[in-house]
Protein backbone atom coordinates (compact mmCIF):
# COMPACT_ATOMS: atom_id res chain seq x y z
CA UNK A 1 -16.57 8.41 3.32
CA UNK A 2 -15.56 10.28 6.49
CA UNK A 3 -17.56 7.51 8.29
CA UNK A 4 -16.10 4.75 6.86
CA UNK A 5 -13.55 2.92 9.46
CA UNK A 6 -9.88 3.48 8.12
CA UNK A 7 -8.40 0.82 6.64
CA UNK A 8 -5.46 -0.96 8.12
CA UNK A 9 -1.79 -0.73 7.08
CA UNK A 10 -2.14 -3.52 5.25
CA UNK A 11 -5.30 -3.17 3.56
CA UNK A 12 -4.01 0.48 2.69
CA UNK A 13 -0.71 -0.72 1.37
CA UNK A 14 -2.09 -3.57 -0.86
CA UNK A 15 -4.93 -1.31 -2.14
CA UNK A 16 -2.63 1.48 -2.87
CA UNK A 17 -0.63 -1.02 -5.05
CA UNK A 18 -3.53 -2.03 -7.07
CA UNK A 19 -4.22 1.89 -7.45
CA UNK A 20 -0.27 2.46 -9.11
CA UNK A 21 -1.05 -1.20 -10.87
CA UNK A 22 -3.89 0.55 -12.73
CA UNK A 23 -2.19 3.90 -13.21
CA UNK A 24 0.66 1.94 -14.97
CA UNK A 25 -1.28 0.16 -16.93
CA UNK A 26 -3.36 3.14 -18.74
CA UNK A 27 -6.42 3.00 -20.16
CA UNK A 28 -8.25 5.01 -18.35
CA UNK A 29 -10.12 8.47 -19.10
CA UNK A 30 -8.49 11.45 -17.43
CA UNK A 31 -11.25 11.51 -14.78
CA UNK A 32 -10.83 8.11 -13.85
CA UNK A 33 -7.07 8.69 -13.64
CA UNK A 34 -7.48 11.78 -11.90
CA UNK A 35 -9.69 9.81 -9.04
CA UNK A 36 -7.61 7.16 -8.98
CA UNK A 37 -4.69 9.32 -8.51
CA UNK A 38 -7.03 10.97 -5.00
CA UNK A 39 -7.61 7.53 -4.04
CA UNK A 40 -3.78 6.83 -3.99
CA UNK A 41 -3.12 9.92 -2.32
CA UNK A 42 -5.72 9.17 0.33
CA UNK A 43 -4.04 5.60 0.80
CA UNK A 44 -0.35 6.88 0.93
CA UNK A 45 -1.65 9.47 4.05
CA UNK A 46 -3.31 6.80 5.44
CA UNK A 47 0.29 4.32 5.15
CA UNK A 48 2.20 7.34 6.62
CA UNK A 49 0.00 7.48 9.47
CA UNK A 50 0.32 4.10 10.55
CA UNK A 51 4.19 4.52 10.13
CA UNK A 52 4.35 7.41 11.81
CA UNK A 53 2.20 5.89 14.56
CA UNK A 54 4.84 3.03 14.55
CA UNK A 55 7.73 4.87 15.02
CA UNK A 56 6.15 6.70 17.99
CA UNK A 57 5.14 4.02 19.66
CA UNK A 58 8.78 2.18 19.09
CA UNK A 59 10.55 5.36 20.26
CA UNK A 60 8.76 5.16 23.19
CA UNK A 61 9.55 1.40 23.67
CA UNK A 62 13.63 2.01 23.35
CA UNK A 63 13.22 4.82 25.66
CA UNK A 64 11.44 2.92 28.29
CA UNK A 65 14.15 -0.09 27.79
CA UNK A 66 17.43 2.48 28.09
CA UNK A 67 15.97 3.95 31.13
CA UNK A 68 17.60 2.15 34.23
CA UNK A 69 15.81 0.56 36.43
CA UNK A 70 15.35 0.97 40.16
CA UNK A 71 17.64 -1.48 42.44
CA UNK A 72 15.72 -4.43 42.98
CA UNK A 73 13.10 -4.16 39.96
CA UNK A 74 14.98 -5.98 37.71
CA UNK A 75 12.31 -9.11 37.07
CA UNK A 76 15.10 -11.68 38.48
CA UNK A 77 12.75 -14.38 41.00
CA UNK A 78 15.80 -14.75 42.66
């Protein structure tokens, strides 16, 4: 599995919600439970990675846009 290509936010999300879908609903022998409860572990780090990814990036965005800009650079054409 460590060569398989991460999923994206989205896929992660959605699939994580089938995972608590299928927790909820029971049914399922303690080992199955137990794997799906890895899986859905897996998929939250995954989520949080992408988030925290995000937030970095949009920090880093509002940063750039508060900084002031140089006389002259300020993308007028006139």
């Amino acid at each position: 599995m460590a060569d398989e290509k991460a999923p994206s936010y989205e896929q992660a999300r959605e699939e994580l919600t089938e995972v608590v879908r299928r927790l909820e609903t029971g049914g399922l022998t303690l080992e199955q439970s137990i794997e799906l409860w890895e899986r859905g572990e897996k998929l939250a780090a995954i989520c949080e990675e992408w988030l925290q990814g995000a937030r970095v990036k949009l920090a880093a965005a509002m940063a750039r846009r508060a900084e002031p800009s140089p006389p002259g650079d300020d993308d007028t054409p006139f």
